[in-house]
Protein backbone atom coordinates (compact mmCIF):
# COMPACT_ATOMS: atom_id res chain seq x y z
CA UNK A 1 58.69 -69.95 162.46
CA UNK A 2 58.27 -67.49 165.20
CA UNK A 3 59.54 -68.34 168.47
CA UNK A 4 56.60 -67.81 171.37
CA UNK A 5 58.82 -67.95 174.50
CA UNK A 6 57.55 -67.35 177.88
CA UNK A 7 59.83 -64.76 179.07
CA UNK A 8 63.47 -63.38 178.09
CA UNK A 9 66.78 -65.09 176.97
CA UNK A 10 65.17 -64.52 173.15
CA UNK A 11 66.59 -62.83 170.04
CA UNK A 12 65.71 -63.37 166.48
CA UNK A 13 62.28 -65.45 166.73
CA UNK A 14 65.40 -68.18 168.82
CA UNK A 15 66.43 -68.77 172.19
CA UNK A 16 69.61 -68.44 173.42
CA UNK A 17 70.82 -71.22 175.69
CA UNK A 18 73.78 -73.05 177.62
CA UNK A 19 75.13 -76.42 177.54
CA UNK A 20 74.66 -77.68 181.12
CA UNK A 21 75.83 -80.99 180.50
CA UNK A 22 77.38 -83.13 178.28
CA UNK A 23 77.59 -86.86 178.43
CA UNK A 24 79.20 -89.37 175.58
CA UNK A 25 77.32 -92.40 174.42
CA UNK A 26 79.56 -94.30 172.16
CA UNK A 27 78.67 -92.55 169.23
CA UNK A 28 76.09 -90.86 170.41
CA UNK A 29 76.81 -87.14 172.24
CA UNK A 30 73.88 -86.28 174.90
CA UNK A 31 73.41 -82.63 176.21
CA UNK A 32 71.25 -80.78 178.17
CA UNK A 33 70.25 -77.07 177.30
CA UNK A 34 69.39 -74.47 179.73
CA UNK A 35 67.72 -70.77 179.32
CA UNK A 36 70.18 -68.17 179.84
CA UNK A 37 67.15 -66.08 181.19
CA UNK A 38 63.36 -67.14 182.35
CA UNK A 39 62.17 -70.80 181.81
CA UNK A 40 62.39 -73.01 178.45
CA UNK A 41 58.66 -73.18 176.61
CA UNK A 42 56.64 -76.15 177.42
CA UNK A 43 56.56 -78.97 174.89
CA UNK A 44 54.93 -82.32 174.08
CA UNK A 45 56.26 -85.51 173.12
CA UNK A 46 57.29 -85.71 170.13
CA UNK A 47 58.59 -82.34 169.93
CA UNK A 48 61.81 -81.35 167.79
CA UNK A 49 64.13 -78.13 167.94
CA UNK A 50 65.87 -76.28 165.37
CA UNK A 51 69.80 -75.91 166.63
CA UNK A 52 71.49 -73.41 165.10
CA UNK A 53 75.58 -74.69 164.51
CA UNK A 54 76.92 -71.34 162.85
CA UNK A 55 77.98 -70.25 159.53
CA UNK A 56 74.26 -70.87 158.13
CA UNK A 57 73.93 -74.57 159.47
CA UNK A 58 70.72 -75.60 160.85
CA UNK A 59 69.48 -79.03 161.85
CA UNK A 60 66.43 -80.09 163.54
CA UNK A 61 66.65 -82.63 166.42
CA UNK A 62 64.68 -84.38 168.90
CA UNK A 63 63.67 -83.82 172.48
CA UNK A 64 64.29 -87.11 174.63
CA UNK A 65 63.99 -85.78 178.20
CA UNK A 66 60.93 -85.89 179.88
CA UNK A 67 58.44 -83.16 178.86
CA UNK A 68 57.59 -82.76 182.36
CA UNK A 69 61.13 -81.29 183.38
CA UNK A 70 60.72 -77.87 182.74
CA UNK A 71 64.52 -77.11 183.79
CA UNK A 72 66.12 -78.30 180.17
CA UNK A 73 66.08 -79.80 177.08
CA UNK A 74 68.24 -82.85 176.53
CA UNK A 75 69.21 -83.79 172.88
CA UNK A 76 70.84 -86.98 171.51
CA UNK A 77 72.73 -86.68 168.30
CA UNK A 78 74.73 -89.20 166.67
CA UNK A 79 78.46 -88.91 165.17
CA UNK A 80 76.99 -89.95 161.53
CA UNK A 81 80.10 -90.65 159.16
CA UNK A 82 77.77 -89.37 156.20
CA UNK A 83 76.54 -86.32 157.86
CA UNK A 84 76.46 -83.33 155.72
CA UNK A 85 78.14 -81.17 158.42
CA UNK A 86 75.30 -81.26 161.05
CA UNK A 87 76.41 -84.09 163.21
CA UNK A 88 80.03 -83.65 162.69
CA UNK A 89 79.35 -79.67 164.33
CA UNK A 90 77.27 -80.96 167.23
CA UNK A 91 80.36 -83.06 167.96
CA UNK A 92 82.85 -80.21 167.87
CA UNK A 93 80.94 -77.67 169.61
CA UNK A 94 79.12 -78.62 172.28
CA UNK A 95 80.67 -78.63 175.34
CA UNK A 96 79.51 -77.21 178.94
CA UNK A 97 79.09 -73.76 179.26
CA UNK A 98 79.29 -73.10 175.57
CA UNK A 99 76.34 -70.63 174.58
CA UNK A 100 74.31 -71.43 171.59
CA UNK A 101 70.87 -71.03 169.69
CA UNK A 102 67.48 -73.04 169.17
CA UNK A 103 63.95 -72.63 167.62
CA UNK A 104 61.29 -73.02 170.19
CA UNK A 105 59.99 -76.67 169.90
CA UNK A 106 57.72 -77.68 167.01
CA UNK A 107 55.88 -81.27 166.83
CA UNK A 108 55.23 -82.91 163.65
CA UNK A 109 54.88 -86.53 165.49
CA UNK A 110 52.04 -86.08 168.43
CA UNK A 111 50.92 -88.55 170.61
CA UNK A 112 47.22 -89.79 169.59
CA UNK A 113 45.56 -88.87 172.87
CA UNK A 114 42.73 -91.43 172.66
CA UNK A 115 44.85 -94.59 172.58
CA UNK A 116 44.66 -97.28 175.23
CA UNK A 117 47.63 -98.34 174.06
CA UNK A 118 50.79 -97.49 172.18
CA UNK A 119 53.71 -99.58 170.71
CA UNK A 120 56.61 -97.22 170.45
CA UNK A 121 59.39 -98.52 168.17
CA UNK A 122 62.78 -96.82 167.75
CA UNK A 123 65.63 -98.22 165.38
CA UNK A 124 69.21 -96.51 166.88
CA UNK A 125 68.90 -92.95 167.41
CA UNK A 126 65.64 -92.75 166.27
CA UNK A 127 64.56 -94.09 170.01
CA UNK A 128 64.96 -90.24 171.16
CA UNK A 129 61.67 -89.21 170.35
CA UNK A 130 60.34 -92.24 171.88
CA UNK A 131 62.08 -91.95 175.06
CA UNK A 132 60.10 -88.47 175.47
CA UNK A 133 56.55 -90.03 174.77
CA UNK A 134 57.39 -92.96 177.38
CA UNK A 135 57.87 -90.33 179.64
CA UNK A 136 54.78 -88.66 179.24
CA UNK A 137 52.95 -92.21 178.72
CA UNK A 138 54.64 -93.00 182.10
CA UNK A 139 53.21 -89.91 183.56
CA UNK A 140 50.17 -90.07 182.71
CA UNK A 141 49.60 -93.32 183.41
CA UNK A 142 48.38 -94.85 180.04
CA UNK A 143 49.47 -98.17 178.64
CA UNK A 144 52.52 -98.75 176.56
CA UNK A 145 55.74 -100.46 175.39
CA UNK A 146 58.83 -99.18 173.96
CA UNK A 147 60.86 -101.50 171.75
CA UNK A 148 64.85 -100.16 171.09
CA UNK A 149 66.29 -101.73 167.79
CA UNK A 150 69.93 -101.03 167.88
CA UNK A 151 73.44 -103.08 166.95
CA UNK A 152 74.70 -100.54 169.41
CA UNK A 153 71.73 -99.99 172.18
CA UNK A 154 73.96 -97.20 174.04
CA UNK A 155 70.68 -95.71 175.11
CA UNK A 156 70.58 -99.37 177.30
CA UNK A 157 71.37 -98.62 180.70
CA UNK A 158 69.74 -95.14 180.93
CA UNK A 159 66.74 -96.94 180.03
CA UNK A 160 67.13 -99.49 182.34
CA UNK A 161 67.50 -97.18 184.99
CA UNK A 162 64.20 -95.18 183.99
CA UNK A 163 60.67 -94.59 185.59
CA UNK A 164 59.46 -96.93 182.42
CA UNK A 165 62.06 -99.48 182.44
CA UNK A 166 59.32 -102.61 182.93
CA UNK A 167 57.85 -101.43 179.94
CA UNK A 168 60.80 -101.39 177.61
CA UNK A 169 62.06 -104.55 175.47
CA UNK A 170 65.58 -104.48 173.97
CA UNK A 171 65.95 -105.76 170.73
CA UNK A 172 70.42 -106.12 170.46
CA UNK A 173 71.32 -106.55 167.19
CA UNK A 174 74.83 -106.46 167.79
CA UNK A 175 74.67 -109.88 169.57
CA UNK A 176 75.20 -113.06 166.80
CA UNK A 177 72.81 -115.07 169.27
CA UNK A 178 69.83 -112.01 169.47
CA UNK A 179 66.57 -113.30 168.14
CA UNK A 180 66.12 -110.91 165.00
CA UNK A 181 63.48 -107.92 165.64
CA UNK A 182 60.18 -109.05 163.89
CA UNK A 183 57.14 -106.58 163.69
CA UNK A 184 54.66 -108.59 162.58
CA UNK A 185 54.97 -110.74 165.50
CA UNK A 186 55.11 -107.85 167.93
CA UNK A 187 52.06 -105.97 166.60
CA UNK A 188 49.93 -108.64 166.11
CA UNK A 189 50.05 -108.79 169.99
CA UNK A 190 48.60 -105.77 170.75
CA UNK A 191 46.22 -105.14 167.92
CA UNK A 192 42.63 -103.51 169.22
CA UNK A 193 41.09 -100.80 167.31
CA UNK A 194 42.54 -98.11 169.94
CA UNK A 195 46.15 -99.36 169.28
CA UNK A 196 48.52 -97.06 168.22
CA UNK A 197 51.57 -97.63 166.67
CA UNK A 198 54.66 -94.73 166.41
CA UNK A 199 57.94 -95.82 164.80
CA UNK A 200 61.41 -93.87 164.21
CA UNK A 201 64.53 -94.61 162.71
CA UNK A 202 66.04 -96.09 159.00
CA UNK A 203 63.93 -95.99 156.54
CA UNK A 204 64.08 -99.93 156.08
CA UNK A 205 62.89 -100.06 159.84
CA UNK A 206 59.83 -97.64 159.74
CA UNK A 207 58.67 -99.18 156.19
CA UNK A 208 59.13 -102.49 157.89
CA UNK A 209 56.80 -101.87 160.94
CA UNK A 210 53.84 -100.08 158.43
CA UNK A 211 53.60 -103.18 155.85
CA UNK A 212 53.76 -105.69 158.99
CA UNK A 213 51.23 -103.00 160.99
CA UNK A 214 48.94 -103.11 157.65
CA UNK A 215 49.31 -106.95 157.22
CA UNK A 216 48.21 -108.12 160.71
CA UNK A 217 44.97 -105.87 160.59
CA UNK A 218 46.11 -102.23 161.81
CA UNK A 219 44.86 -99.19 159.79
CA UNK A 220 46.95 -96.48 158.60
CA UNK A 221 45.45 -94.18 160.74
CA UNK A 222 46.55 -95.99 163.67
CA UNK A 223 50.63 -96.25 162.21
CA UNK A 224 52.50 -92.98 162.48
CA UNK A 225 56.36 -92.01 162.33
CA UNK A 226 58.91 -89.86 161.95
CA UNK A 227 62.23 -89.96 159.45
CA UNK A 228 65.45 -88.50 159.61
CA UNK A 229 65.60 -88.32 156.03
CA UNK A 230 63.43 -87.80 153.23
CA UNK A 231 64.13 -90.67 149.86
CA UNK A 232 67.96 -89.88 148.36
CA UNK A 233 67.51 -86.95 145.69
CA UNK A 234 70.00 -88.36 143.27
CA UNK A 235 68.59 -90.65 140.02
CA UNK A 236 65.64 -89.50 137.71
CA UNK A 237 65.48 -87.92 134.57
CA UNK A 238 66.78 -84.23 134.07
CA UNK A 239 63.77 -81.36 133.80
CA UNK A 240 63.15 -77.83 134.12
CA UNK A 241 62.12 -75.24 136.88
CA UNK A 242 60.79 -72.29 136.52
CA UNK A 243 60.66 -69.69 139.05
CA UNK A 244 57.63 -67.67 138.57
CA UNK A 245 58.48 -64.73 140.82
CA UNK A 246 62.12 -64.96 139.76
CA UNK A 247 61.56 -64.92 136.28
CA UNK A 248 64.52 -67.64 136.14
CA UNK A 249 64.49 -70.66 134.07
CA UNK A 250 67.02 -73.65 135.10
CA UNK A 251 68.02 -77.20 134.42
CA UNK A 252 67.85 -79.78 136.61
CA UNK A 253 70.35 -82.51 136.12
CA UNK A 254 70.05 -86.04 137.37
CA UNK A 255 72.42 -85.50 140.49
CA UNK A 256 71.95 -82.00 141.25
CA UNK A 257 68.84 -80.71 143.49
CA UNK A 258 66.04 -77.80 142.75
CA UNK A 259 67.24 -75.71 145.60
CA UNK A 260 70.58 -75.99 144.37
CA UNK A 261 69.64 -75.72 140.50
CA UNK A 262 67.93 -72.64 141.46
CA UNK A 263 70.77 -71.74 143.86
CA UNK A 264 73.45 -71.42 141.69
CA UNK A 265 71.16 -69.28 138.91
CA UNK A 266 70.40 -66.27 141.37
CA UNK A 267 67.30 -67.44 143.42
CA UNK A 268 67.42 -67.36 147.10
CA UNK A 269 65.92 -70.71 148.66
CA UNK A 270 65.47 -70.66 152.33
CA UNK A 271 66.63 -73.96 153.86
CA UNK A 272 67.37 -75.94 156.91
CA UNK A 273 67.51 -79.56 157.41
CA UNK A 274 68.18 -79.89 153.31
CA UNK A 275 66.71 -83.70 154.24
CA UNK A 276 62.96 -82.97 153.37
CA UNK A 277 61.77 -83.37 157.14
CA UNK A 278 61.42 -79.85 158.30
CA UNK A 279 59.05 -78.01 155.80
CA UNK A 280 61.13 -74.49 155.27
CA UNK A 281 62.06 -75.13 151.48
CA UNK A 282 58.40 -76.19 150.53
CA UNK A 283 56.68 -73.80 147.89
CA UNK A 284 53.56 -73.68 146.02
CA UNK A 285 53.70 -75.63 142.65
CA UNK A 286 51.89 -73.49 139.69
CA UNK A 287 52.13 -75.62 137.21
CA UNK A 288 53.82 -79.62 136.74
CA UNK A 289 53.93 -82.64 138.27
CA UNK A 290 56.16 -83.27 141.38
CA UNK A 291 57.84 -86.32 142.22
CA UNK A 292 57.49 -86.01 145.81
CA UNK A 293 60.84 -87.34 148.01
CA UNK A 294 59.89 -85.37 151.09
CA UNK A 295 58.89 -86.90 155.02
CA UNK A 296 57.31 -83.28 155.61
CA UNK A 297 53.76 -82.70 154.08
CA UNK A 298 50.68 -84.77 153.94
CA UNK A 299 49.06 -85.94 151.19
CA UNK A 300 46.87 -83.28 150.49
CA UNK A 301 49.45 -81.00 151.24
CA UNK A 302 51.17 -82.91 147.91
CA UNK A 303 48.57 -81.34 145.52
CA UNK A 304 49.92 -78.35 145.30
CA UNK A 305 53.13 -78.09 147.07
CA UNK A 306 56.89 -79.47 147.13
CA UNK A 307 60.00 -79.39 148.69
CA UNK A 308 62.54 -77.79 146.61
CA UNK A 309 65.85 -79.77 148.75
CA UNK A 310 64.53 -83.10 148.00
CA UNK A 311 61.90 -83.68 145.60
CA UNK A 312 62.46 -83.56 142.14
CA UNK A 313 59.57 -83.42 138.50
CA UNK A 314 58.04 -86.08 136.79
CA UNK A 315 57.00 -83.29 134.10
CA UNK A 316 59.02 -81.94 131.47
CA UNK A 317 58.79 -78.41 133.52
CA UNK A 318 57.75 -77.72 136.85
CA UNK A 319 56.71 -74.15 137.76
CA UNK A 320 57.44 -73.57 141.51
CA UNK A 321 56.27 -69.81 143.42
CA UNK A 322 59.41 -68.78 143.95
C-alpha cells in the first residue's frame, strides 16, 4: 500500500519517524512515534501500522492513543516468548531518539458509526485497539463500555487514570478470588438492535464473546473483531501448488507453508505479518479448493482468493496467480 502523507518526512510509500518515548509495562513495551518532518496522517479507531524492524521484518500493530492527538502515535507491543522475531525486535530496538519506519495507518476494524452503544472487549494486549475507540467514543460523546481481560492487566492504572475510566470494568484474572469473565452474562445486558459488539485478543476469547453474542440474541452483523493471528498452519494433508505465472509446480507437506513451499522452489511471495491478518500474501485462486486459515478477507473475498502464509488446499492441487 501507498502511503498518502500530508506533508514530508516520507520515503518509499513509509514514513520515517522517532521514538519520543518509551515506557515499560511488565511485558508490555509502550512508545510514542513522532514525524521527523510535517504532521503524522489522521486516523480512526481501529487503525493499525505497518513497523518496519530491519533486515526484511515487518509487523503490523495497533494504534492505542487517542485519534484525536495529532502529535504521535503510541504503540503497545508485547514481549511474546513465541514471537517469530517481531516482538523480540520491538524489544531490542526501540528506544528514544532511535529513527525508524511505518506504513501510514490502515483500518480493517472500524467503528460502526450508527451504534447507540458499543461493548468493547479486549483479552491482554488485544485491549490496544480498544483503548483508541474509547477514546474516540469518549470524544464524541456516544455510549460505551470497555471490558480488559487480562492475568496481567498492566494497561490498569493508565486506564484508571483516563478521560473514560467510569466506563471501563476490569476483569483480573490473575487474582485466585476474581469472578471469572463471562460474556454471555455481559452481553445479554446491553442487547438492543443498535448494540455493537467489538472484541480483540486470543482466539479462545474472541470465539468466546461471538457464540455467547449469537446465543443471547445478537446478530453477526452487530459482532466484529480483530485477531493477532490467523488458525496455526501446521496439520492437514500434503497437496500441490501450482504457480500459474511461474510455471512452478511444488509440494506442500503437512508442516511446511505455500509461501514457503513456493519460496524455496524460485517464486517470490511478498509477505509481512506471515500470521494471515494483513492481506499482502493473498492471490487469486485459478483453480482448487482453499482451506482458508486467514483473519484477513471476507467471505466473499474467500471465493476466489487465499492467503499463501497461512492457508493451506483441501484439493489435490490448488492453482494460485502467482
Amino acid at each position: 500500500m501507498n502511503a498518502q502523507v500530508e506533508t514530508g518526512g516520507t520515503t518509499g510509500g513509509t514514513i520515517d519517524v522517532r521514538v519520543a518515548a518509551v515506557e515499560q509495562l511488565g511485558a508490555v513495551l509502550s512508545f510514542d512515534l513522532v514525524p521527523l518532518a510535517g504532521v503524522l496522517p489522521s486516523w480512526d479507531a481501529g487503525a493499525h501500522v505497518d513497523l518496519f524492524l530491519g533486515d526484511g521484518l515487518i509487523r503490523q500493530y495497533s494504534l492505542c492513543g487517542d485519534p484525536g492527538d495529532r502529535s504521535c502515535y503510541r504503540l503497545a507491543v508485547l514481549r511474546d516468548p513465541a514471537s517469530r522475531g517481531g516482538s523480540q525486535a520491538v524489544h531490542d530496538l526501540v528506544r528514544v531518539g532511535e529513527i525508524m519506519k511505518i506504513g501510514a495507518p490502515r483500518n480493517l476494524f472500524p467503528l460502526d458509526k450508527t451504534a447507540v452503544h458499543s461493548v468493547l472487549i479486549g483479552g491482554g494486549i488485544g485491549v490496544t485497539p480498544l483503548i483508541a475507540m474509547a477514546y474516540a467514543l469518549h470524544d464524541q460523546g456516544q455510549s460505551f463500555t470497555l471490558h480488559y481481560v487480562a492475568r496481567d492487566p498492566v494497561f490498569m492504572p493508565f486506564l484508571q487514570q483516563a478521560p473514560f475510566a467510569q466506563a471501563v470494568v476490569v476483569h483480573d484474572r490473575g487474582r485466585a478470588d476474581g469472578p471469572r469473565f463471562d460474556p454471555a452474562a455481559v452481553l445479554a445486558g446491553s442487547l438492543k438492535p443498535t448494540t455493537r459488539v467489538y472484541t480483540c485478543g486470543p482466539l479462545g476469547l474472541m470465539d468466546a464473546v461471538f457464540e455467547a453474542g449469537l446465543a443471547v440474541g445478537y446478530t453477526k452483523n452487530q459482532l466484529h473483531r480483530e485477531a493477532f493471528s490467523a488458525q496455526p498452519v501446521a496439520g492437514g494433508h500434503a497437496f500441490e501448488v501450482l504457480a500459474a505465472k511461474s510455471g512452478v509446480r511444488v509440494q506442500v507437506g503437512p508442516d511446511v507453508t505455500i509461501a514457503g513451499a513456493l519460496g524455496k522452489a524460485g517464486v517470490k511471495v511478498t509477505l509481512s505479518c506471515e500470521q494471515g491478518i494483513c492481506g499482502t500474501c493473498v492471490v487469486s485462486v485459478l483453480e482448487g479448493e482453499p482451506e482458508h486459515r486467514d483473519e484477513y478477507l471476507t467471505e466473499e473475498e474467500r471465493t476466489d482468493q487465499i492467503a499463501l502464509c497461512c492457508s493451506r488446499s483441501r484439493s489435490p492441487l490448488l492453482v494460485v496467480d502467482i
